[in-house]
Protein backbone atom coordinates (compact mmCIF):
# COMPACT_ATOMS: atom_id res chain seq x y z
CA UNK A 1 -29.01 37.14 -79.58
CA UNK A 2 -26.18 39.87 -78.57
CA UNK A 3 -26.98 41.88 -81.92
CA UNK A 4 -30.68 42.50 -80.86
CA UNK A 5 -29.91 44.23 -78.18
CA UNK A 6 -28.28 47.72 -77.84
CA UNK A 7 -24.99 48.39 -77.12
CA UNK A 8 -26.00 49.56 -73.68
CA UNK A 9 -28.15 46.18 -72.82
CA UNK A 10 -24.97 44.53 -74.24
CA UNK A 11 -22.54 45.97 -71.59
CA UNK A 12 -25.34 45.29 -68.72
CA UNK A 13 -25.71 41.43 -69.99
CA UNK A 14 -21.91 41.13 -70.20
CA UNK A 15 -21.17 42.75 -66.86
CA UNK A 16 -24.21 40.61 -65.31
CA UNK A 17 -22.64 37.32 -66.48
CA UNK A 18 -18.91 38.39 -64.96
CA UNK A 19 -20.36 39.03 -61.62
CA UNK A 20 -22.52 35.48 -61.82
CA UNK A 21 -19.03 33.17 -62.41
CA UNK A 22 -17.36 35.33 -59.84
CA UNK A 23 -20.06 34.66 -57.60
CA UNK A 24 -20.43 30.69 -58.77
CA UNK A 25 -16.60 30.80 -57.33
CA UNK A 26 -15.91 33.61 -55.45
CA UNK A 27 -12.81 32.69 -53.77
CA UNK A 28 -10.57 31.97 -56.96
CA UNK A 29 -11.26 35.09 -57.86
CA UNK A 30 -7.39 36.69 -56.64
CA UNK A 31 -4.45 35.13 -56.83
CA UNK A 32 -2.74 34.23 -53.12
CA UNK A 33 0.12 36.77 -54.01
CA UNK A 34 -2.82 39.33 -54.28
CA UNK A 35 -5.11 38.49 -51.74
CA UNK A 36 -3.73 38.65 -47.97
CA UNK A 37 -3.17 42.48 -48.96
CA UNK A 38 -4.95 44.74 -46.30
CA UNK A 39 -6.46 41.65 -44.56
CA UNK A 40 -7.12 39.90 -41.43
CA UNK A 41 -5.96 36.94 -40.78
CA UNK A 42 -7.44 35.08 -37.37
CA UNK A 43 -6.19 32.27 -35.61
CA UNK A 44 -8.35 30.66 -33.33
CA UNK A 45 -7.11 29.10 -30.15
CA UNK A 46 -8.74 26.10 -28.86
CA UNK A 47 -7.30 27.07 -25.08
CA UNK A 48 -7.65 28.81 -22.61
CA UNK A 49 -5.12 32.33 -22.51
CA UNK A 50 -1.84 32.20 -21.25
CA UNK A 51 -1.70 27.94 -21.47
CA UNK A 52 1.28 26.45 -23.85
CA UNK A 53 -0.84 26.31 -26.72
CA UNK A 54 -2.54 29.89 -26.37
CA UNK A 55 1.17 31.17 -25.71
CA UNK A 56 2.64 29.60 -29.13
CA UNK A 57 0.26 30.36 -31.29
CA UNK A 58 0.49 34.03 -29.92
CA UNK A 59 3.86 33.78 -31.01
CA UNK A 60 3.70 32.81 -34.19
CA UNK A 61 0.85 35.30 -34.66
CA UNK A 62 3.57 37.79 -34.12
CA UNK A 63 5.56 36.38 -37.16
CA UNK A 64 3.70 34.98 -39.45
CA UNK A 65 2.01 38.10 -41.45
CA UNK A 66 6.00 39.11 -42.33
CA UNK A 67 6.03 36.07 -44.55
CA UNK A 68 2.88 36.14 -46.42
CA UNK A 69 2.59 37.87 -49.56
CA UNK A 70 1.27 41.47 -48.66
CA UNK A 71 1.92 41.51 -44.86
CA UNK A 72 -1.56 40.95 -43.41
CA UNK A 73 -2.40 41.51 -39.95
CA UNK A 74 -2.41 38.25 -37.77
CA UNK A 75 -5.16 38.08 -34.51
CA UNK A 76 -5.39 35.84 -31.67
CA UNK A 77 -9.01 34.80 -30.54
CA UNK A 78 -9.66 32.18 -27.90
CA UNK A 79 -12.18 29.51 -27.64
CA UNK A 80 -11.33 26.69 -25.38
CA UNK A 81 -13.76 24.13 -24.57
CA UNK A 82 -14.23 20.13 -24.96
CA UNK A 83 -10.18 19.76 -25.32
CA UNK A 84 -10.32 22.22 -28.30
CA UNK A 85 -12.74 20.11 -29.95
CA UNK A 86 -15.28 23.42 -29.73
CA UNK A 87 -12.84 24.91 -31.85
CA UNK A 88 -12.06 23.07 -34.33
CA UNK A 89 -15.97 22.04 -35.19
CA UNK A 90 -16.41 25.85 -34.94
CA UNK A 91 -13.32 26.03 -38.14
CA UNK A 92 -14.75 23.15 -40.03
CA UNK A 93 -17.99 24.38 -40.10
CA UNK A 94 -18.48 27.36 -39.91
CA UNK A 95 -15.75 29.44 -40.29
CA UNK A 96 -15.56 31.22 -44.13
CA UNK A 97 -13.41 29.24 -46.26
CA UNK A 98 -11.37 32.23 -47.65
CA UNK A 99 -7.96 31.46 -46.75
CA UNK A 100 -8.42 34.02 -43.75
CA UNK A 101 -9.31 31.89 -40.55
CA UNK A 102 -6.42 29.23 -39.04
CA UNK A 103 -7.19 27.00 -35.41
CA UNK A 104 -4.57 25.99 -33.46
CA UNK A 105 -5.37 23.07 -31.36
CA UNK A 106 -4.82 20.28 -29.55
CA UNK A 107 -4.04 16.94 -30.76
CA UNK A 108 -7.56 15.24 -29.14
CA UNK A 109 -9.33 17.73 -31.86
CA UNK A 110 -8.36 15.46 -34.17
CA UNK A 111 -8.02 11.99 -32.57
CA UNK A 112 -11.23 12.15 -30.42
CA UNK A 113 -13.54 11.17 -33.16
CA UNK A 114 -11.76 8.26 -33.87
CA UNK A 115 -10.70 7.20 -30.37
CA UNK A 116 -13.47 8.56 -28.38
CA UNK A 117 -16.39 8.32 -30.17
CA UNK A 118 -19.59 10.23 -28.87
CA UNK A 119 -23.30 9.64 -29.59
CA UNK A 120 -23.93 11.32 -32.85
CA UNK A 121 -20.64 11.46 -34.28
CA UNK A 122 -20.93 11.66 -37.59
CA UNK A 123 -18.17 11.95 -40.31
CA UNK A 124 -20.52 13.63 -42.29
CA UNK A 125 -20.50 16.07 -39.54
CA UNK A 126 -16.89 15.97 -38.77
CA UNK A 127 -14.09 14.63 -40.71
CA UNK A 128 -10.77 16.12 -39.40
CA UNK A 129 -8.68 13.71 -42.14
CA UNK A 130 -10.32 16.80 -44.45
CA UNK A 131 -8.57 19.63 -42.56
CA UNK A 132 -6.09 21.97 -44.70
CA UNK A 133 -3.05 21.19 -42.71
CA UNK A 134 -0.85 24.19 -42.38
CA UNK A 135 1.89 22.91 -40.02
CA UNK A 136 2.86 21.74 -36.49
CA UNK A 137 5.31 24.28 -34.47
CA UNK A 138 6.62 22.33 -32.14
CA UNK A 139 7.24 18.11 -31.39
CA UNK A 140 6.70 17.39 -28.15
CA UNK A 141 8.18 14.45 -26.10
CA UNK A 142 6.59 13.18 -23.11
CA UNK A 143 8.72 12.01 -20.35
CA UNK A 144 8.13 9.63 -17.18
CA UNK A 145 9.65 11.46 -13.96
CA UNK A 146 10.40 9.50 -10.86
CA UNK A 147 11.68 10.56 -7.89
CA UNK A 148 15.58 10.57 -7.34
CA UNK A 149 15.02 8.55 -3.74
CA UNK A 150 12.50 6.01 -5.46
CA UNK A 151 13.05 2.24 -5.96
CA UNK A 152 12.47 3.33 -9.84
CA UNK A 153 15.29 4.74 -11.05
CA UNK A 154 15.11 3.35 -14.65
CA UNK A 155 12.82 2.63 -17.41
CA UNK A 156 13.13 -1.24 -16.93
CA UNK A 157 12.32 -0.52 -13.12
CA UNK A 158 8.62 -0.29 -14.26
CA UNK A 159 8.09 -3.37 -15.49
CA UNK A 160 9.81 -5.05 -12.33
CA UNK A 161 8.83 -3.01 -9.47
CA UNK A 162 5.42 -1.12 -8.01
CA UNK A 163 5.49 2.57 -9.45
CA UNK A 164 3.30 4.36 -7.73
CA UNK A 165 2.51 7.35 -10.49
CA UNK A 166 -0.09 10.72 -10.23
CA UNK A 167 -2.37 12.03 -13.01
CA UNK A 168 -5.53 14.41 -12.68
CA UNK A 169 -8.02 11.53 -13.42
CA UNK A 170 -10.50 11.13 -16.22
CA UNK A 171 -9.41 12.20 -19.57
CA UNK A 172 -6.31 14.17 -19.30
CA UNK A 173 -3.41 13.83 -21.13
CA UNK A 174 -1.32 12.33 -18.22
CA UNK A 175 -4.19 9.66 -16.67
CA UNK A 176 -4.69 8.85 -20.57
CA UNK A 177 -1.06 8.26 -21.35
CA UNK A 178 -0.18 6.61 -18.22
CA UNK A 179 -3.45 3.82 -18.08
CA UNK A 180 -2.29 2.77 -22.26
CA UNK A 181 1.36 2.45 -20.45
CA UNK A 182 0.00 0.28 -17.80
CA UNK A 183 -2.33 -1.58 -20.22
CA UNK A 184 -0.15 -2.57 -23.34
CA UNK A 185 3.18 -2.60 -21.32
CA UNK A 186 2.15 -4.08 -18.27
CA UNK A 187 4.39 -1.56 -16.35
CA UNK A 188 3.46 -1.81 -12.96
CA UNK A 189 1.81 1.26 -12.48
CA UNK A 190 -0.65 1.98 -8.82
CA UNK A 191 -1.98 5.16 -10.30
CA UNK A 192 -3.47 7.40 -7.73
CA UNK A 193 -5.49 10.12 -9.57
CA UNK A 194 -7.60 13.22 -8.30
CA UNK A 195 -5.13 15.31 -9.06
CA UNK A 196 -6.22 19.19 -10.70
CA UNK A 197 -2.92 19.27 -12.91
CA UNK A 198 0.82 18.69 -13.29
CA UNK A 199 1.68 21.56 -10.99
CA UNK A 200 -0.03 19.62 -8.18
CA UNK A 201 1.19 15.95 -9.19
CA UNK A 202 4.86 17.22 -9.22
CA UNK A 203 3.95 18.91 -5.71
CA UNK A 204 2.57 15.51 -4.55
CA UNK A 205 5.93 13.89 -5.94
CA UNK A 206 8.32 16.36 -4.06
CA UNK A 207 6.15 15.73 -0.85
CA UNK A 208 6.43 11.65 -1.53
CA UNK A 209 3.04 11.15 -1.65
CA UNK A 210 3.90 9.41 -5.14
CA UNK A 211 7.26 8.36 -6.53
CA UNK A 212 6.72 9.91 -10.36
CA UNK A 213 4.67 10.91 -13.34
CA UNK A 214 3.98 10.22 -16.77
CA UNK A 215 3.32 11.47 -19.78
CA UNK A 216 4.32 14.77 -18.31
CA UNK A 217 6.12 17.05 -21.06
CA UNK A 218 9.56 17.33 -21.84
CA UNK A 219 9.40 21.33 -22.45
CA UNK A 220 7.67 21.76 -18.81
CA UNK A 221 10.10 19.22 -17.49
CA UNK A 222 13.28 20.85 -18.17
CA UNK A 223 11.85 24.74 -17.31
CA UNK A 224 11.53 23.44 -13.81
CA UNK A 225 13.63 20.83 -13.33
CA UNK A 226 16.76 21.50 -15.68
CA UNK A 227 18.76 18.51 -13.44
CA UNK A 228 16.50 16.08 -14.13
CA UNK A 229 18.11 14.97 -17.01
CA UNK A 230 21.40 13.78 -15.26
CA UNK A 231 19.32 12.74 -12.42
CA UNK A 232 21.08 15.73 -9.78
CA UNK A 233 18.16 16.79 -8.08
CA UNK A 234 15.05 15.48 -7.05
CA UNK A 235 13.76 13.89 -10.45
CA UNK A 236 15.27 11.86 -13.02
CA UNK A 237 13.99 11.11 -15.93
CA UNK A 238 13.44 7.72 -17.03
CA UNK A 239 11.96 7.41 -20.53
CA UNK A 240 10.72 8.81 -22.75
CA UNK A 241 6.93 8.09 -23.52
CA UNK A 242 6.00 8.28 -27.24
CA UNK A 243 7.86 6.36 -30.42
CA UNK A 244 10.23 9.25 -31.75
CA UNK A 245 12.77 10.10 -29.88
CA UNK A 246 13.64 13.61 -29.24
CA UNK A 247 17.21 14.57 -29.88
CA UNK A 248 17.74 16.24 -26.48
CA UNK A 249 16.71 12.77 -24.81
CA UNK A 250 18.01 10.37 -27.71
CA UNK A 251 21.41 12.10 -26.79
CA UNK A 252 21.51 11.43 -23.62
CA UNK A 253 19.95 7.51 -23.97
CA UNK A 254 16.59 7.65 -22.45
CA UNK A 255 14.83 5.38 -23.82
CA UNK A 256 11.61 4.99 -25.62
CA UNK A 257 8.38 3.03 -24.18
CA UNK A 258 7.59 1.80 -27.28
CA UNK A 259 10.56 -0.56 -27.18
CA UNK A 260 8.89 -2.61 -24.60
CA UNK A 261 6.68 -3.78 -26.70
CA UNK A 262 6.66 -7.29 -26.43
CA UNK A 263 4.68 -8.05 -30.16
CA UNK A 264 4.45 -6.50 -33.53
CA UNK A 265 0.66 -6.17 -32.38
CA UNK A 266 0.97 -4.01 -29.10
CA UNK A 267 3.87 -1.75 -31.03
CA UNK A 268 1.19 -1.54 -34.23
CA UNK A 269 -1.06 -0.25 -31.83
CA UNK A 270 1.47 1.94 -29.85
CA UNK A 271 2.50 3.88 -33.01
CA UNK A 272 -0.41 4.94 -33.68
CA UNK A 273 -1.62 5.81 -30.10
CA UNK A 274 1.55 7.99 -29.37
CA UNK A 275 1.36 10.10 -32.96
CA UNK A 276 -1.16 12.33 -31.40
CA UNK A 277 1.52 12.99 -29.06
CA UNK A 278 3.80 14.23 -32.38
CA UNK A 279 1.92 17.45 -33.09
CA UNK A 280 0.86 19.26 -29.73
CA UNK A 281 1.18 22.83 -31.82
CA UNK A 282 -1.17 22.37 -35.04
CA UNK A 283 -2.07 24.73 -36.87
CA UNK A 284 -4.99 24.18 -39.70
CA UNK A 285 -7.17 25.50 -42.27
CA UNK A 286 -10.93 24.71 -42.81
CA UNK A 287 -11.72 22.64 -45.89
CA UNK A 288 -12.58 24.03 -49.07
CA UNK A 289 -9.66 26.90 -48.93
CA UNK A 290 -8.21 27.44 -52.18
CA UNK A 291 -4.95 25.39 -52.33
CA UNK A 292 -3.25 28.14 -53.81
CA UNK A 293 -4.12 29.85 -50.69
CA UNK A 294 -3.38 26.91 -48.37
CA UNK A 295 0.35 26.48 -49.93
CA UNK A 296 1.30 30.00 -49.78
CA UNK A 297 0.38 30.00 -46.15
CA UNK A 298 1.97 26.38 -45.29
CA UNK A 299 5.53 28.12 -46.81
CA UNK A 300 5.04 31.11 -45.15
CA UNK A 301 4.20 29.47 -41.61
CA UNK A 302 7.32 26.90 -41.84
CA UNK A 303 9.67 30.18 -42.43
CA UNK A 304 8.41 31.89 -40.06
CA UNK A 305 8.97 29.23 -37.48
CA UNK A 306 12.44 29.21 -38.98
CA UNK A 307 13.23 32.57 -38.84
CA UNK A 308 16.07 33.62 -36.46
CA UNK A 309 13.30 36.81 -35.26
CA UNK A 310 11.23 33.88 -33.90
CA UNK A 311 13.73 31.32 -33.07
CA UNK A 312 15.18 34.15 -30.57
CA UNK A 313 11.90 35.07 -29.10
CA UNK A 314 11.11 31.54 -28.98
CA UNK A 315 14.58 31.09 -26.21
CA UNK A 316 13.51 33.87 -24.64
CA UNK A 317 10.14 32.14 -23.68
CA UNK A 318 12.12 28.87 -22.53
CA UNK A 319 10.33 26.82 -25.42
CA UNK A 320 11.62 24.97 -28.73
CA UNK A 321 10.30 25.64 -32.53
CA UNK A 322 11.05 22.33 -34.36
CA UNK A 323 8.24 22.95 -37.17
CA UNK A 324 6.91 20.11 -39.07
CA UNK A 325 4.88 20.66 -42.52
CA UNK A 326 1.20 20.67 -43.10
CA UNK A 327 1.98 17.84 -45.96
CA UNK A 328 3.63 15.69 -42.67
CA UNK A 329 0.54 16.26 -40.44
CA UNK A 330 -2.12 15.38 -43.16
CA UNK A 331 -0.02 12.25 -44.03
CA UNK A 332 0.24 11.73 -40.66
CA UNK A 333 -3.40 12.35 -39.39
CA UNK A 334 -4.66 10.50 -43.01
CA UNK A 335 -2.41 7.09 -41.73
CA UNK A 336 -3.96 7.06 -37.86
CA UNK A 337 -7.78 6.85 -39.81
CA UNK A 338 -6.87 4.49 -41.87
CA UNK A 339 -5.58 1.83 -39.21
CA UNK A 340 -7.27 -0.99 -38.62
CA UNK A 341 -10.56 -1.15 -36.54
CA UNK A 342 -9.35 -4.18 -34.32
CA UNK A 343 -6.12 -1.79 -33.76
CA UNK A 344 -8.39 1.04 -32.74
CA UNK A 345 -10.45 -0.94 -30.39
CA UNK A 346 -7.52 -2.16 -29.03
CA UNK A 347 -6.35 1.88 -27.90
CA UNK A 348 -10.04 2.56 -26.80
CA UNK A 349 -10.27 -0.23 -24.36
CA UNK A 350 -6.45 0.69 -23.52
CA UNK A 351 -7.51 4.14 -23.22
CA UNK A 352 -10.71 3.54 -20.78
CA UNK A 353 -9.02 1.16 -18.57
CA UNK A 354 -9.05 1.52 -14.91
């Protein structure tokens, strides 16, 4: 049909049907290398400002443009709410898909759905196994702390004796980890809860109103109580709650809760209970980012954490960088979903136990 047309019509047709299959798939249209040139890349926050996870991703905001392909600029933007949950919906859907927009969250973002089901959870809705995974910054380890004067001076006190434990109630971190430690261990836990946070559990521990705490992190631990490690001053620490040991701890033998396990059923269900606890600095893409995109940015973000420039700055802030790849964290993320649903009951009624 071409030759009926003049050679004017001919360019206009041509030129009409480029701009239709760039618009049929508009974001394949530049190569990675190409495309961060001149942009804007945002990370959302799902925290609050100045809180561990606001303070990382801040940092690695600060590094991260140097080692993608044309340098872009790298923003911070809060959005707490709903234990970062509001921002990671917000990502999934409806944040562009261009390669431009990372969350960093916390680890409930993505277990919630599975282990905390609300009314009108759909995964049609939300399905965070379909996150791009860009990377984790940092491992955490969570610790139990108990008083230096307490009858509980080592893990296998727990199991023997009362431990009389804080944690802010409902669904923190803390009461969470602690109740699953009382429920599938049977450590002897009298939890007294009503707490607002850590700061005013370890207050309540230094004034004896309790003896300890758990699930309390390792990074906070050793800021502001460097001793408690060899047990000098007025904490020890006792074990270490999760079931990967951190090198700091695994060097000097605290050991892991997970090893009281008493059946291949309770440490099944353990395992996959304490890998939220793996990746407390995620960082993740939408889904439907080009993966040329999302692998340029997963390489970039690992060197980045890597990089002596960050590694300094991360010393300087009294925090540790031990990265872990986006591939790990989908694997690992991908392997929690697809446990079994008498396993996953199991954590739920661990989880809501009183």
């Amino acid at each position: 049909m071409l030759h009926h047309l003049s050679q004017r019509s001919k360019h206009a047709l041509l030129g009409l049907v480029g701009c239709v299959a760039l618009a049929a798939n508009p974001v394949h249209a530049q190569p990675a290398e190409e495309f961060y040139k001149g942009k804007t890349l945002t990370i959302v926050v799902g925290a609050s400002a100045g809180g561990g996870v606001d303070l990382f991703a801040r940092l690695v905001s600060r590094h991260l443009g140097k080692f993608i392909p044309g340098n872009p600029t790298v923003l911070v933007q809060n959005m707490p709410g709903a234990g970062s949950l509001t921002a990671a919906r917000h990502l999934y859907t409806l944040a562009p898909k261009d390669g431009l927009h990372i969350a960093s969250v916390l680890p409930g973002a993505f277990f919630d759905p599975l282990f905390n089901p609300q009314p009108g959870d759909s995964k049609d809705k939300y399905d965070p196994t379909k996150f791009n995974f860009i990377g984790n910054g940092n491992a955490e380890s969570l610790v139990c702390l108990s008083r230096t004067d307490s009858p509980i001076q080592k893990s296998a006190d727990m199991y023997d004796k009362e431990f009389i434990v804080g944690t802010p109630g409902g669904g923190s971190l803390v009461h969470v980890y602690t109740t699953v430690l009382k429920t599938l261990l049977n450590a002897k836990l009298k939890i007294v809860t009503g707490y607002p946070g850590t700061k005013e559990i370890v207050l309540a521990v230094q004034n004896k109103e309790v003896q300890g705490v758990c699930g309390f992190a390792w990074s906070s631990a050793k800021l502001h109580f460097p001793d408690a490690l060899e047990g000098k001053g007025q904490f020890r620490i006792i074990a270490q709650v999760g079931s990967t040991g951190y090198p700091e701890l695994d060097a000097a033998k605290v050991p892991l809760t997970i090893d009281s396990a008493k059946d291949a059923a309770t440490r099944e269900a353990l395992e996959i209970f304490y890998s939220q606890g793996l990746y407390v600095r995620a960082f993740m893409m939408p889904p439907g980012v080009p993966q040329d995109r999302v692998q340029l940015v997963r390489k970039a973000f690992m060197e980045a954490i890597r990089s002596p420039a960050l590694q300094d700055e991360a010393a300087k802030m009294m925090t540790d960088a031990e990265p872990n790849s986006g591939e790990d964290m989908e694997a690992m993320v991908k392997k929690v979903y697809a446990a079994s649903p008498e396993v996953i009951e199991r954590i739920r009624k661990a989880m809501a136990a009183q």
